[in-house]
N, C-alpha and C. Protein backbone atom coordinates (compact mmCIF):
# COMPACT_ATOMS: atom_id res chain seq x y z
N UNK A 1 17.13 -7.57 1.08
CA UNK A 1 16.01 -7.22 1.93
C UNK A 1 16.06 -8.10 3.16
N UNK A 2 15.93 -7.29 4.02
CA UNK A 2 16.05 -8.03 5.32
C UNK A 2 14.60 -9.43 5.68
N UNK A 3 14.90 -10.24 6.49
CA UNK A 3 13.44 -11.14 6.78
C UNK A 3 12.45 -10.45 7.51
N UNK A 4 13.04 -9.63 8.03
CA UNK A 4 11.86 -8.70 9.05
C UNK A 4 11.25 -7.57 8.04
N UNK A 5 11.85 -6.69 6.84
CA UNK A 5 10.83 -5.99 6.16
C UNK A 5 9.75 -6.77 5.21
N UNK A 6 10.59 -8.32 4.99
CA UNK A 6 9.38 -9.14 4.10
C UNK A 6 8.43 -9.79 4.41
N UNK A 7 8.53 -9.79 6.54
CA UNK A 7 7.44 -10.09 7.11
C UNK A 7 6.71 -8.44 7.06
N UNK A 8 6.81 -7.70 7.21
CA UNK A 8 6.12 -6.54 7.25
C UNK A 8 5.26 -6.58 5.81
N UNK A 9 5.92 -6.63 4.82
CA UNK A 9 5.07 -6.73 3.77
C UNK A 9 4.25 -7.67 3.92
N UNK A 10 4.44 -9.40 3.88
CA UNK A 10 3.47 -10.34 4.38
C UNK A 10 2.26 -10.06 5.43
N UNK A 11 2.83 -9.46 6.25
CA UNK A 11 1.89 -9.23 7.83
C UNK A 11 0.73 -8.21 7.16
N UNK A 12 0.94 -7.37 6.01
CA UNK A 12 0.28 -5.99 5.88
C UNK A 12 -0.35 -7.19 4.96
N UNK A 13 -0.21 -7.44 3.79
CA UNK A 13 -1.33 -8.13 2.71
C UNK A 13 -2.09 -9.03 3.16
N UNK A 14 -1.15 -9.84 4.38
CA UNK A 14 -2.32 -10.89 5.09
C UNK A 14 -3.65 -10.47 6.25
N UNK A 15 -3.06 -9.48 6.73
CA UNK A 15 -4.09 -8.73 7.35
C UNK A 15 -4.98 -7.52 6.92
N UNK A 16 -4.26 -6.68 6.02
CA UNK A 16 -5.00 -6.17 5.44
C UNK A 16 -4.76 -4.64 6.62
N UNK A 17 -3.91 -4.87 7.44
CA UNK A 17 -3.36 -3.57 8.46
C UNK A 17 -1.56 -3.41 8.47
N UNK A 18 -1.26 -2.25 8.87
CA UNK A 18 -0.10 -1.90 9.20
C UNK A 18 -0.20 -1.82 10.52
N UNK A 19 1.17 -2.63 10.86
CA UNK A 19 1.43 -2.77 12.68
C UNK A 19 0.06 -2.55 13.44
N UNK A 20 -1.05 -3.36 12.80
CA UNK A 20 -2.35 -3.80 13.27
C UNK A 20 -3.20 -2.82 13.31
N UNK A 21 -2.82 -1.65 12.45
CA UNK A 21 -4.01 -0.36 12.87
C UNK A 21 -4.63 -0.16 11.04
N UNK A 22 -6.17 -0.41 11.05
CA UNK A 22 -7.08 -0.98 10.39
C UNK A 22 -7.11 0.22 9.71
N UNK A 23 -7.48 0.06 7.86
CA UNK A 23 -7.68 0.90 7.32
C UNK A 23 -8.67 2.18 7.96
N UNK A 24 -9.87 1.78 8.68
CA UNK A 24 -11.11 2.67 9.29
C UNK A 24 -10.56 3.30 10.69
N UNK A 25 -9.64 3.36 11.03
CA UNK A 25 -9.50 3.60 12.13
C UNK A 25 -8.90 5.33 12.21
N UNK A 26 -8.84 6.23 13.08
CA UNK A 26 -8.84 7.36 13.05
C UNK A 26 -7.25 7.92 12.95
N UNK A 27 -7.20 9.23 12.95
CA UNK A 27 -5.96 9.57 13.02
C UNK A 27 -5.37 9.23 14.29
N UNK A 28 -5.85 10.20 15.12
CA UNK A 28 -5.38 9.29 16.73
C UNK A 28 -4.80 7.79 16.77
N UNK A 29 -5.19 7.15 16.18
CA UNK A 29 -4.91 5.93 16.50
C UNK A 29 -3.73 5.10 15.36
N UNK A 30 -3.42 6.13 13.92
CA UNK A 30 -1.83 6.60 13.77
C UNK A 30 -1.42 6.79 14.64
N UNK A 31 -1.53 7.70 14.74
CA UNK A 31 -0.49 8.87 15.42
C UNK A 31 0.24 8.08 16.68
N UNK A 32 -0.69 7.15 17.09
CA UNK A 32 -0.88 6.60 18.45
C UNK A 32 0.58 5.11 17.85
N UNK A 33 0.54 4.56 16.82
CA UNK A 33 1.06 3.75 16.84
C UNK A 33 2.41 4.18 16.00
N UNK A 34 2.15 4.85 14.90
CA UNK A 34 3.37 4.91 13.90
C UNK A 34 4.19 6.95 14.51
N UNK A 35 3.46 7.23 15.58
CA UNK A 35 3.86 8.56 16.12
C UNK A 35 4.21 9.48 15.24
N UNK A 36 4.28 10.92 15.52
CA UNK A 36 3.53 11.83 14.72
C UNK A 36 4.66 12.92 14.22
N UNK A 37 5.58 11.77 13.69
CA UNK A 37 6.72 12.94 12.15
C UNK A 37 5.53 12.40 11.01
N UNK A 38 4.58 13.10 10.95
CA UNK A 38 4.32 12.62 9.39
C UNK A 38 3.99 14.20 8.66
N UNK A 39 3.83 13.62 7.15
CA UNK A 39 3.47 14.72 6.75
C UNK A 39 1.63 14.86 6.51
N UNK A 40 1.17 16.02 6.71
CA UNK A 40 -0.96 16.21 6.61
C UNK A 40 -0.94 16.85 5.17
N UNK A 41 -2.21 16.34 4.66
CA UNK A 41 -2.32 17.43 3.75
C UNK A 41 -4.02 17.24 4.09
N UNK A 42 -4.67 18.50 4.37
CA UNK A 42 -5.60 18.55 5.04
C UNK A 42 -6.63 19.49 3.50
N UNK A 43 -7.69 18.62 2.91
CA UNK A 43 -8.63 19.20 1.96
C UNK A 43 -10.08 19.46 2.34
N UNK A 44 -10.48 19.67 3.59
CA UNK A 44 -11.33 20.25 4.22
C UNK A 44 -11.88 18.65 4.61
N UNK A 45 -12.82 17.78 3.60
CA UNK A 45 -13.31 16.62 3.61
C UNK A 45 -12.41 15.40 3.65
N UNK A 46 -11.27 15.49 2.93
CA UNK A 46 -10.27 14.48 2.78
C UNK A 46 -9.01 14.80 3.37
N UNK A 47 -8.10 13.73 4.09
CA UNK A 47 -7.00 14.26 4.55
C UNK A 47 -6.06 12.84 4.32
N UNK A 48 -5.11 12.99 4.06
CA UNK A 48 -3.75 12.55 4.04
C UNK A 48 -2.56 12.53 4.84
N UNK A 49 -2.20 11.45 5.54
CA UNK A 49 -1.29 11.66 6.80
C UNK A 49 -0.24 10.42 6.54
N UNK A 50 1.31 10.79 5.60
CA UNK A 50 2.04 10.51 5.08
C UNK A 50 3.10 10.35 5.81
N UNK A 51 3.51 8.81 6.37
CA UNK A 51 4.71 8.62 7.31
C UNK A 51 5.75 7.75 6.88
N UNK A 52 6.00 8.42 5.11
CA UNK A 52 7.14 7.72 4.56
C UNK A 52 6.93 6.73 3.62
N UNK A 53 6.59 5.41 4.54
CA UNK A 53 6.24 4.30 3.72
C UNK A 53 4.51 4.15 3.31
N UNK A 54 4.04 4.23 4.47
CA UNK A 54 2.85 4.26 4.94
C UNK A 54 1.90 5.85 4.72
N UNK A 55 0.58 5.52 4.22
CA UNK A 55 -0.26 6.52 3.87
C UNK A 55 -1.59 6.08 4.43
N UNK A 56 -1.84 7.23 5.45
CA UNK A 56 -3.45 6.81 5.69
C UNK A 56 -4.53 7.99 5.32
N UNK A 57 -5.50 7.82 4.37
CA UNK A 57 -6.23 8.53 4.29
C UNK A 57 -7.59 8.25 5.04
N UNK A 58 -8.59 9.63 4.87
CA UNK A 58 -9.33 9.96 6.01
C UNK A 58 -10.51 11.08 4.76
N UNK A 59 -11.72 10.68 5.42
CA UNK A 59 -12.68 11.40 4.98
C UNK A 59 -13.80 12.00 6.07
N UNK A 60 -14.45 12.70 5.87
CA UNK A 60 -15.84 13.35 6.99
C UNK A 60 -16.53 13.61 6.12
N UNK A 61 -18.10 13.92 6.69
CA UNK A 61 -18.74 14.67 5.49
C UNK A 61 -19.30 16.03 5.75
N UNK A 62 -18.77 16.25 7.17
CA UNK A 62 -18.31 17.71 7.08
C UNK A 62 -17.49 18.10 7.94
N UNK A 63 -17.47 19.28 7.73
CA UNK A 63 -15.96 19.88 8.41
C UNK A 63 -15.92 19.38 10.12
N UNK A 64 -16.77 19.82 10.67
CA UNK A 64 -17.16 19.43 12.34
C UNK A 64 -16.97 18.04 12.36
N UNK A 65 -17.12 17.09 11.53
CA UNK A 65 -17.49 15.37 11.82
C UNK A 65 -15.80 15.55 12.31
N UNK A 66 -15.82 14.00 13.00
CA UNK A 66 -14.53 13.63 12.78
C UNK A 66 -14.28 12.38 11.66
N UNK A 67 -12.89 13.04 11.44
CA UNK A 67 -12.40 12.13 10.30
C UNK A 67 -12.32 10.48 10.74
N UNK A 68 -13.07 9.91 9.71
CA UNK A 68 -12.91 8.46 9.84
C UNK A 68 -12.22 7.77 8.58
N UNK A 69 -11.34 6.87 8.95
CA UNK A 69 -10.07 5.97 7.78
C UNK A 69 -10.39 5.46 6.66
N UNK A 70 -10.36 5.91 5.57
CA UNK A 70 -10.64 5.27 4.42
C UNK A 70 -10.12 4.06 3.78
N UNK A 71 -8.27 4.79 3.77
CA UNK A 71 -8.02 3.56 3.50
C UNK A 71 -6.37 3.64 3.63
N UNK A 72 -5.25 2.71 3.45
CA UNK A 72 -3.95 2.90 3.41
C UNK A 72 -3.50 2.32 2.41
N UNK A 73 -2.13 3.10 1.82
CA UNK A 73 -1.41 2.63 1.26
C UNK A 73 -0.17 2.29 1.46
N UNK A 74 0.68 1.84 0.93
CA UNK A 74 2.22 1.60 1.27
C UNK A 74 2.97 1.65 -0.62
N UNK A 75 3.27 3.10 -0.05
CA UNK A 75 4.14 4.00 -1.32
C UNK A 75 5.48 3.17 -1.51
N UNK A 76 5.23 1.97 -1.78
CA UNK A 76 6.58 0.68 -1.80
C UNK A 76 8.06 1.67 -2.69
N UNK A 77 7.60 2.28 -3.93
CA UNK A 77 8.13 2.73 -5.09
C UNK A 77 9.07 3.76 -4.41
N UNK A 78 8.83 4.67 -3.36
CA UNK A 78 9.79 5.46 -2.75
C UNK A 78 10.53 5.09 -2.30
N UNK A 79 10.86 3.27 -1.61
CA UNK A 79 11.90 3.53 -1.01
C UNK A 79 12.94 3.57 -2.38
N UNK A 80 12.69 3.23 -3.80
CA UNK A 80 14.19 3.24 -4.72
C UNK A 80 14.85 4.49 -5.08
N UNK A 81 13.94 5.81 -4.33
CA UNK A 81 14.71 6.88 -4.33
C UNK A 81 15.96 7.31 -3.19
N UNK A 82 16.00 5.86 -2.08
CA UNK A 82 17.20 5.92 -1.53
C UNK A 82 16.84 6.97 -0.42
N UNK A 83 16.33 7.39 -0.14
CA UNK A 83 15.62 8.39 0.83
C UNK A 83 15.74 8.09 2.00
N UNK A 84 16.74 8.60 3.33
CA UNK A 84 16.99 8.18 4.68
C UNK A 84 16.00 8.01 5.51
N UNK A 85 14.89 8.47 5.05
CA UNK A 85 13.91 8.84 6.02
C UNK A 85 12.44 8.13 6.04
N UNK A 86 12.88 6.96 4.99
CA UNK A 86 12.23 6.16 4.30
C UNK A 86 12.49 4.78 5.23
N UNK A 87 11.66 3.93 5.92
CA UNK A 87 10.54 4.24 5.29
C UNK A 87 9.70 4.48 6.08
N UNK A 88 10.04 5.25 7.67
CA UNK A 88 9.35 6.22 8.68
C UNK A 88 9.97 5.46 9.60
N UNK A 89 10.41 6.38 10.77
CA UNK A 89 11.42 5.86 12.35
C UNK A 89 10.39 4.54 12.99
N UNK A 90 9.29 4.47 12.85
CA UNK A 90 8.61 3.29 13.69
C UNK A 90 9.04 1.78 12.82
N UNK A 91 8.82 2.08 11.55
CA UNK A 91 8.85 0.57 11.08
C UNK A 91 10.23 0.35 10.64
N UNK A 92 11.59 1.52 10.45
CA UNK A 92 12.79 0.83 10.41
C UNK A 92 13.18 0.63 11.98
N UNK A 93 12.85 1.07 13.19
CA UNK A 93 12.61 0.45 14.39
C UNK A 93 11.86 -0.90 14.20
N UNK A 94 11.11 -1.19 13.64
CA UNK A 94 10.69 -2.38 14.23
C UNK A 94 11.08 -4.02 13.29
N UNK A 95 11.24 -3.03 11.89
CA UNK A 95 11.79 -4.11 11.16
C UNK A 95 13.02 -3.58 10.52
N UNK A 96 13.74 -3.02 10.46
CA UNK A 96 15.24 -2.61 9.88
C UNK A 96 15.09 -1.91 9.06
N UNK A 97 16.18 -2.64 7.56
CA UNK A 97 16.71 -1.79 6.69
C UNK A 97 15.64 -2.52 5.57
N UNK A 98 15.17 -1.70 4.70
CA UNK A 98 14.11 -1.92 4.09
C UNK A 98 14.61 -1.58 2.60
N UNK A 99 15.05 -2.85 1.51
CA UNK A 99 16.11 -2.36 0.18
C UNK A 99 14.80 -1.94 -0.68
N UNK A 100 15.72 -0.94 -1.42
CA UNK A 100 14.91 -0.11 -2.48
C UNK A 100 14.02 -0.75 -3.48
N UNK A 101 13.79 -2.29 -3.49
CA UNK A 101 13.02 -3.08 -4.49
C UNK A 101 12.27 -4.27 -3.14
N UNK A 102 11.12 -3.71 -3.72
CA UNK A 102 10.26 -5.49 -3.44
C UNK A 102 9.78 -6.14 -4.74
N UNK A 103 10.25 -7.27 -4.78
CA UNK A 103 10.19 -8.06 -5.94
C UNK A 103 8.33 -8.90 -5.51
N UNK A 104 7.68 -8.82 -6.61
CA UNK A 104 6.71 -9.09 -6.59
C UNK A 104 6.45 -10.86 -6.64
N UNK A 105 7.39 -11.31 -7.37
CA UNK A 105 7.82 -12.53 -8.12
C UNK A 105 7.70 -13.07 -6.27
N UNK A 106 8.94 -12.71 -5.43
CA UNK A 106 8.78 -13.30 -4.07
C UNK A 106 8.21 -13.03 -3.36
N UNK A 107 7.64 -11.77 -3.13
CA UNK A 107 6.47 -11.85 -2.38
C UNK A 107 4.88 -12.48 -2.25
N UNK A 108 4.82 -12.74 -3.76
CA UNK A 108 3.98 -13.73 -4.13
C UNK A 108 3.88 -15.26 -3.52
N UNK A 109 5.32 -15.66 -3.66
CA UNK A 109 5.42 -16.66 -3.57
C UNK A 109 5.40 -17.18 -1.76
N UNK A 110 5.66 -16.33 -1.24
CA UNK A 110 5.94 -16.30 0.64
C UNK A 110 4.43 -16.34 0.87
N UNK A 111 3.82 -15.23 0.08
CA UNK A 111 2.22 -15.27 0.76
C UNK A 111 1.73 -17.17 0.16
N UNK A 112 2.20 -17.23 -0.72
CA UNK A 112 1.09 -18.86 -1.61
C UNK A 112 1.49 -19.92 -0.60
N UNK A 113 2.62 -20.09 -0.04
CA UNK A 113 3.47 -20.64 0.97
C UNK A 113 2.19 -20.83 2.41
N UNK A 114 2.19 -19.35 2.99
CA UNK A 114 1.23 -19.19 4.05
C UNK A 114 -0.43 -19.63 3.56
N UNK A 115 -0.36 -20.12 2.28
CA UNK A 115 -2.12 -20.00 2.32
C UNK A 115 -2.61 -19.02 1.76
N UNK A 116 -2.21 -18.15 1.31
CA UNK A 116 -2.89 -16.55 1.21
C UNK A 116 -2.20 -16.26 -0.03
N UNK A 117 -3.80 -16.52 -1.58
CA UNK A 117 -3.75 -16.72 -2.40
C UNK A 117 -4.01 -15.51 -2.84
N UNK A 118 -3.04 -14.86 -3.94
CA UNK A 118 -3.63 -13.45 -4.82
C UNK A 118 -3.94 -13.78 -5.88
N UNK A 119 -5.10 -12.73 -6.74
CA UNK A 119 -6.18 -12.94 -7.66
C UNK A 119 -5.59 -11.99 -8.56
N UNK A 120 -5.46 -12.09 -9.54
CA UNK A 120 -5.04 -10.84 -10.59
C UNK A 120 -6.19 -10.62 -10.67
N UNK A 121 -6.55 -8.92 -10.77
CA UNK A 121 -7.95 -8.28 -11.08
C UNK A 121 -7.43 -7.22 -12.06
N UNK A 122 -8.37 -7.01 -13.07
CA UNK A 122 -8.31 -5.66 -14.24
C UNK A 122 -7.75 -4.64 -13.41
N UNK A 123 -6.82 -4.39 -14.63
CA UNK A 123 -6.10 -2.45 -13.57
C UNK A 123 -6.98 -1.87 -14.41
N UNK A 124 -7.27 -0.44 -13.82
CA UNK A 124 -7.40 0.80 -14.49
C UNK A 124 -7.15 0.95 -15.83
N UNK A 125 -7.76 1.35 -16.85
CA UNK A 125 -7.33 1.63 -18.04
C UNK A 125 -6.22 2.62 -18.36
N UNK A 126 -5.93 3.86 -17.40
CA UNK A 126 -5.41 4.29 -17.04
C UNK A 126 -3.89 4.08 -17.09
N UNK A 127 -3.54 2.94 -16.60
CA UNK A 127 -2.43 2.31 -15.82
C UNK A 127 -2.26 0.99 -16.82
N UNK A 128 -2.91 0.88 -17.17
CA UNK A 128 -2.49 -0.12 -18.24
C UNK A 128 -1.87 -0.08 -19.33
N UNK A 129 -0.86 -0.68 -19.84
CA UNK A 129 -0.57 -1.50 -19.51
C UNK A 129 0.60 -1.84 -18.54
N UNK A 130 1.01 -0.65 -18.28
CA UNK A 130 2.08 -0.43 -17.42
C UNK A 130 1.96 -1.40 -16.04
N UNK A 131 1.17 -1.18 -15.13
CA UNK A 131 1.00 -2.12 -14.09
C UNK A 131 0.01 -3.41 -14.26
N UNK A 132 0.04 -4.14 -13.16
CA UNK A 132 -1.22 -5.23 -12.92
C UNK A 132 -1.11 -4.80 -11.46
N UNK A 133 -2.30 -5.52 -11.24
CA UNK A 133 -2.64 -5.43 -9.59
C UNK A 133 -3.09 -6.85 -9.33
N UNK A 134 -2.76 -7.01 -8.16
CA UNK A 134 -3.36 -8.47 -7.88
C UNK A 134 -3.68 -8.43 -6.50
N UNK A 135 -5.22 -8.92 -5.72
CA UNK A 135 -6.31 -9.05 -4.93
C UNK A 135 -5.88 -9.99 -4.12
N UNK A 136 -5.97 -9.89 -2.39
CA UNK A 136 -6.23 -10.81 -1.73
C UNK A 136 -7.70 -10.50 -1.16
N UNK A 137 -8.67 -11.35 -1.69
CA UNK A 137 -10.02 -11.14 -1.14
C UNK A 137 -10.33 -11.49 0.65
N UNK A 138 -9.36 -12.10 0.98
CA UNK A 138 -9.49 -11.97 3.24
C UNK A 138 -9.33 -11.00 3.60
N UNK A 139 -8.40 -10.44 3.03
CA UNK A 139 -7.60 -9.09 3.78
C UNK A 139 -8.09 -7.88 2.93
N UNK A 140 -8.72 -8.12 2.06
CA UNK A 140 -9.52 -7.00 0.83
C UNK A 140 -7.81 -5.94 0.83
N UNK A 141 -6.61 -6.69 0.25
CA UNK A 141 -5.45 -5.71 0.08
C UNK A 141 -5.21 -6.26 -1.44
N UNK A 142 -4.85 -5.24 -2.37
CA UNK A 142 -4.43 -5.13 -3.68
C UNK A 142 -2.71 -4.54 -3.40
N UNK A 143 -2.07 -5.41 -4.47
CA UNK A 143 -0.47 -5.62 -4.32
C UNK A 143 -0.30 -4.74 -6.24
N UNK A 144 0.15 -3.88 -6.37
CA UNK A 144 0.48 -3.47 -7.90
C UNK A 144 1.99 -3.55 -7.86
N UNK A 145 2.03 -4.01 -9.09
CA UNK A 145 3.45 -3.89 -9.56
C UNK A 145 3.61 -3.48 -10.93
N UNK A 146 5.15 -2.91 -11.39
CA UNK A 146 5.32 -2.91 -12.79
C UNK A 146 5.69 -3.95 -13.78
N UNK A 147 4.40 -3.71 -14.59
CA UNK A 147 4.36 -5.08 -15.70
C UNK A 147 5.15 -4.61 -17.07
N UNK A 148 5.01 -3.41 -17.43
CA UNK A 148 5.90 -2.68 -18.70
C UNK A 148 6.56 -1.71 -18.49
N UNK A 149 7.85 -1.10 -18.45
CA UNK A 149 8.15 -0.12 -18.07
C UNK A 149 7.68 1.54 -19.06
N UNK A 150 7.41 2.07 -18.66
CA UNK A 150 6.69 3.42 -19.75
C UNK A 150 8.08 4.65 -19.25
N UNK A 151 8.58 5.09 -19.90
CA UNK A 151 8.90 6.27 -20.07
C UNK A 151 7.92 7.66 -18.74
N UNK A 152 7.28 7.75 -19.31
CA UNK A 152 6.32 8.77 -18.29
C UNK A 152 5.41 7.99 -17.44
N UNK A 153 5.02 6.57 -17.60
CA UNK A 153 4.00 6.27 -16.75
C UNK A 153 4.51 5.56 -15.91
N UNK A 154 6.20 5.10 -15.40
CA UNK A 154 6.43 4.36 -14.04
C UNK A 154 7.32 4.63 -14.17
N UNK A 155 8.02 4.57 -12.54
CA UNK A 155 9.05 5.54 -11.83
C UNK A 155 10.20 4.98 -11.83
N UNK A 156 11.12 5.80 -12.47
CA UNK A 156 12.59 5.42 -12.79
C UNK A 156 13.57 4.24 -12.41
N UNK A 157 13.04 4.65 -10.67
CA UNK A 157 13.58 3.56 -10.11
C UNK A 157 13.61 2.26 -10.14
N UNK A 158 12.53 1.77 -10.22
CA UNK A 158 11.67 0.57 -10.54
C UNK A 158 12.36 -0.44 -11.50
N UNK A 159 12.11 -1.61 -11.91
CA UNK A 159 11.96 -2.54 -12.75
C UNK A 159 11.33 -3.40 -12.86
N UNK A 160 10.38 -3.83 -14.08
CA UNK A 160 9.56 -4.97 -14.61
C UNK A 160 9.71 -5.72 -13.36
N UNK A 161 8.34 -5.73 -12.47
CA UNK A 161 8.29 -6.91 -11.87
C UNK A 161 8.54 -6.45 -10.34
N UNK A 162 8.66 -5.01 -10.07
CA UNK A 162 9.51 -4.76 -8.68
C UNK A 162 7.59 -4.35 -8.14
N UNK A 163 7.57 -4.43 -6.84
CA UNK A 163 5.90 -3.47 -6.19
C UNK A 163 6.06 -2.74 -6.06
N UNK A 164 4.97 -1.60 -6.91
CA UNK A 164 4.78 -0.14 -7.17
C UNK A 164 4.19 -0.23 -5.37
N UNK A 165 2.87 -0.35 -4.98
CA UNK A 165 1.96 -0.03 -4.03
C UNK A 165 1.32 -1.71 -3.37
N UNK A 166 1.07 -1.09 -1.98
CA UNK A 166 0.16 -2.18 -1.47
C UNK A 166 -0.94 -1.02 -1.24
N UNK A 167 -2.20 -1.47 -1.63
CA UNK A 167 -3.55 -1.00 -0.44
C UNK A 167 -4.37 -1.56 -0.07
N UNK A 168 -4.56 -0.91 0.99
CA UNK A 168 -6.22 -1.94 1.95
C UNK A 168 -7.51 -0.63 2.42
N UNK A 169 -8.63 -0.97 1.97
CA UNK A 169 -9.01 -2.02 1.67
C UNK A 169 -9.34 -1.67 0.11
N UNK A 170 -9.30 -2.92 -0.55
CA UNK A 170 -9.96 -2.92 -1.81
C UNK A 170 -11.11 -4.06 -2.14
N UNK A 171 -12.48 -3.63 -1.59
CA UNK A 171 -13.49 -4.11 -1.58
C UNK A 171 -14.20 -5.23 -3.04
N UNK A 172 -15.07 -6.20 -2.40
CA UNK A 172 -15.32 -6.75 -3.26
C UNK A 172 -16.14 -6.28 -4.25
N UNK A 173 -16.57 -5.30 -4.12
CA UNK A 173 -17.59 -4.78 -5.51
C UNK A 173 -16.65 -3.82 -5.75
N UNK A 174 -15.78 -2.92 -5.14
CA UNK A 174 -14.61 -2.54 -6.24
C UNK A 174 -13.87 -3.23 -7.42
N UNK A 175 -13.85 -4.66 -6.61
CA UNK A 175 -12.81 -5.53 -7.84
C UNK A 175 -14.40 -6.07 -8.54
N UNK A 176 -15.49 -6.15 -8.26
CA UNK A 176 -16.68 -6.52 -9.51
C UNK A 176 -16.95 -5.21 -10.40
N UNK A 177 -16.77 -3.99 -10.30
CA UNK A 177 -16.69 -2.92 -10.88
C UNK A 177 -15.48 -3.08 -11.92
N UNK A 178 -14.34 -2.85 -11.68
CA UNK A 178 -13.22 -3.39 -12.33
C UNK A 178 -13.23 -4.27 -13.57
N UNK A 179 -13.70 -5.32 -12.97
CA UNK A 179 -14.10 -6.96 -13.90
C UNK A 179 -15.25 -6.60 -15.09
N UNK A 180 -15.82 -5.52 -14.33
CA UNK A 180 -17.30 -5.35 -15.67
C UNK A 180 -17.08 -4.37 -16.76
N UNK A 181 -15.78 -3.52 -15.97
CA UNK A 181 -15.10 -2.85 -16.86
C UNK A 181 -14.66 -3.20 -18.38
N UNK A 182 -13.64 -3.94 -17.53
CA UNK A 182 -12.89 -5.03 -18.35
C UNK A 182 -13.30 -5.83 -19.29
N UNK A 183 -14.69 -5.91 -19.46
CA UNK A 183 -15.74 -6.57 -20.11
C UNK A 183 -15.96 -6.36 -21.34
């Protein structure tokens, strides 16, 4: 992995943005930075605007509103399908070649380095035991990775320990919801 895609990962969990454009922020203002090969999937209220690595979703609460940013993800797990197009023309422009594994083990350790401490919080019952997720409460971004490998519940590519997903934001009464779960 190159030093420039493991600052991209760093830069996104410490801020809690991709190439500085904020989970709330509109499509325009994608489109505006990561430019517009992506893929839409448009559900009248909810929309999805998929540029490879990067996922920004979008909600209204009605059709006329305009869509405002919910939240992003970074579909880490696709690049081990080797996919050219992965992981969208802006960010292998801006940071290179981006290898099919981010190891969680070092990315951990680069952020504890900078100051910027992650919290293991309850996964989903769901997802358990297969993943963990772990919280940076500044940047409200959750880092998942695979903790067991499952047959049907994590993706081939992968191995114990590689990052499934980054997202932002993941709010503090989301992760107190979680915790009471867990209870």
């Amino acid at each position: 992995m190159t030093p420039y895609s493991l600052a991209f990962y760093v830069h996104a969990v410490t801020t809690g943005t991709v190439l500085g454009l904020r989970p709330d922020g509109s499509p325009d203002e994608g489109a505006a930075v990561l430019g517009t090969d992506f893929a839409e999937s448009d559900f009248g209220r909810a929309m999805c605007r998929d540029y490879g690595l990067a996922e920004f979703h979008y909600h209204r609460a009605r059709a006329r509103d305009p869509w405002a940013g919910h939240h992003f993800s970074l579909q880490v797990y696709r690049l081990a399908r080797r996919d050219r197009t992965l992981p969208g023309e802006v960010l292998r422009a801006r940071y290179g070649r981006f290898t099919p594994r981010l190891r969680f083990e070092k990315l951990e350790r680069l952020l504890r380095r900078r100051g910027v401490p992650l919290v293991e919080i309850p996964e989903y019952p769901g997802n358990a035991p297969y993943y963990r997720t772990f919280w940076q409460p500044a940047s409200r971004t959750a880092v998942s990775f695979i903790a067991v490998h499952g047959e049907y519940s994590t993706p081939d590519g992968l191995r114990v320990g590689d990052v499934y997903k980054i997202q932002a934001p993941v709010t503090a009464e989301e992760v107190a919801l979680r915790r009471a779960r867990a209870r």
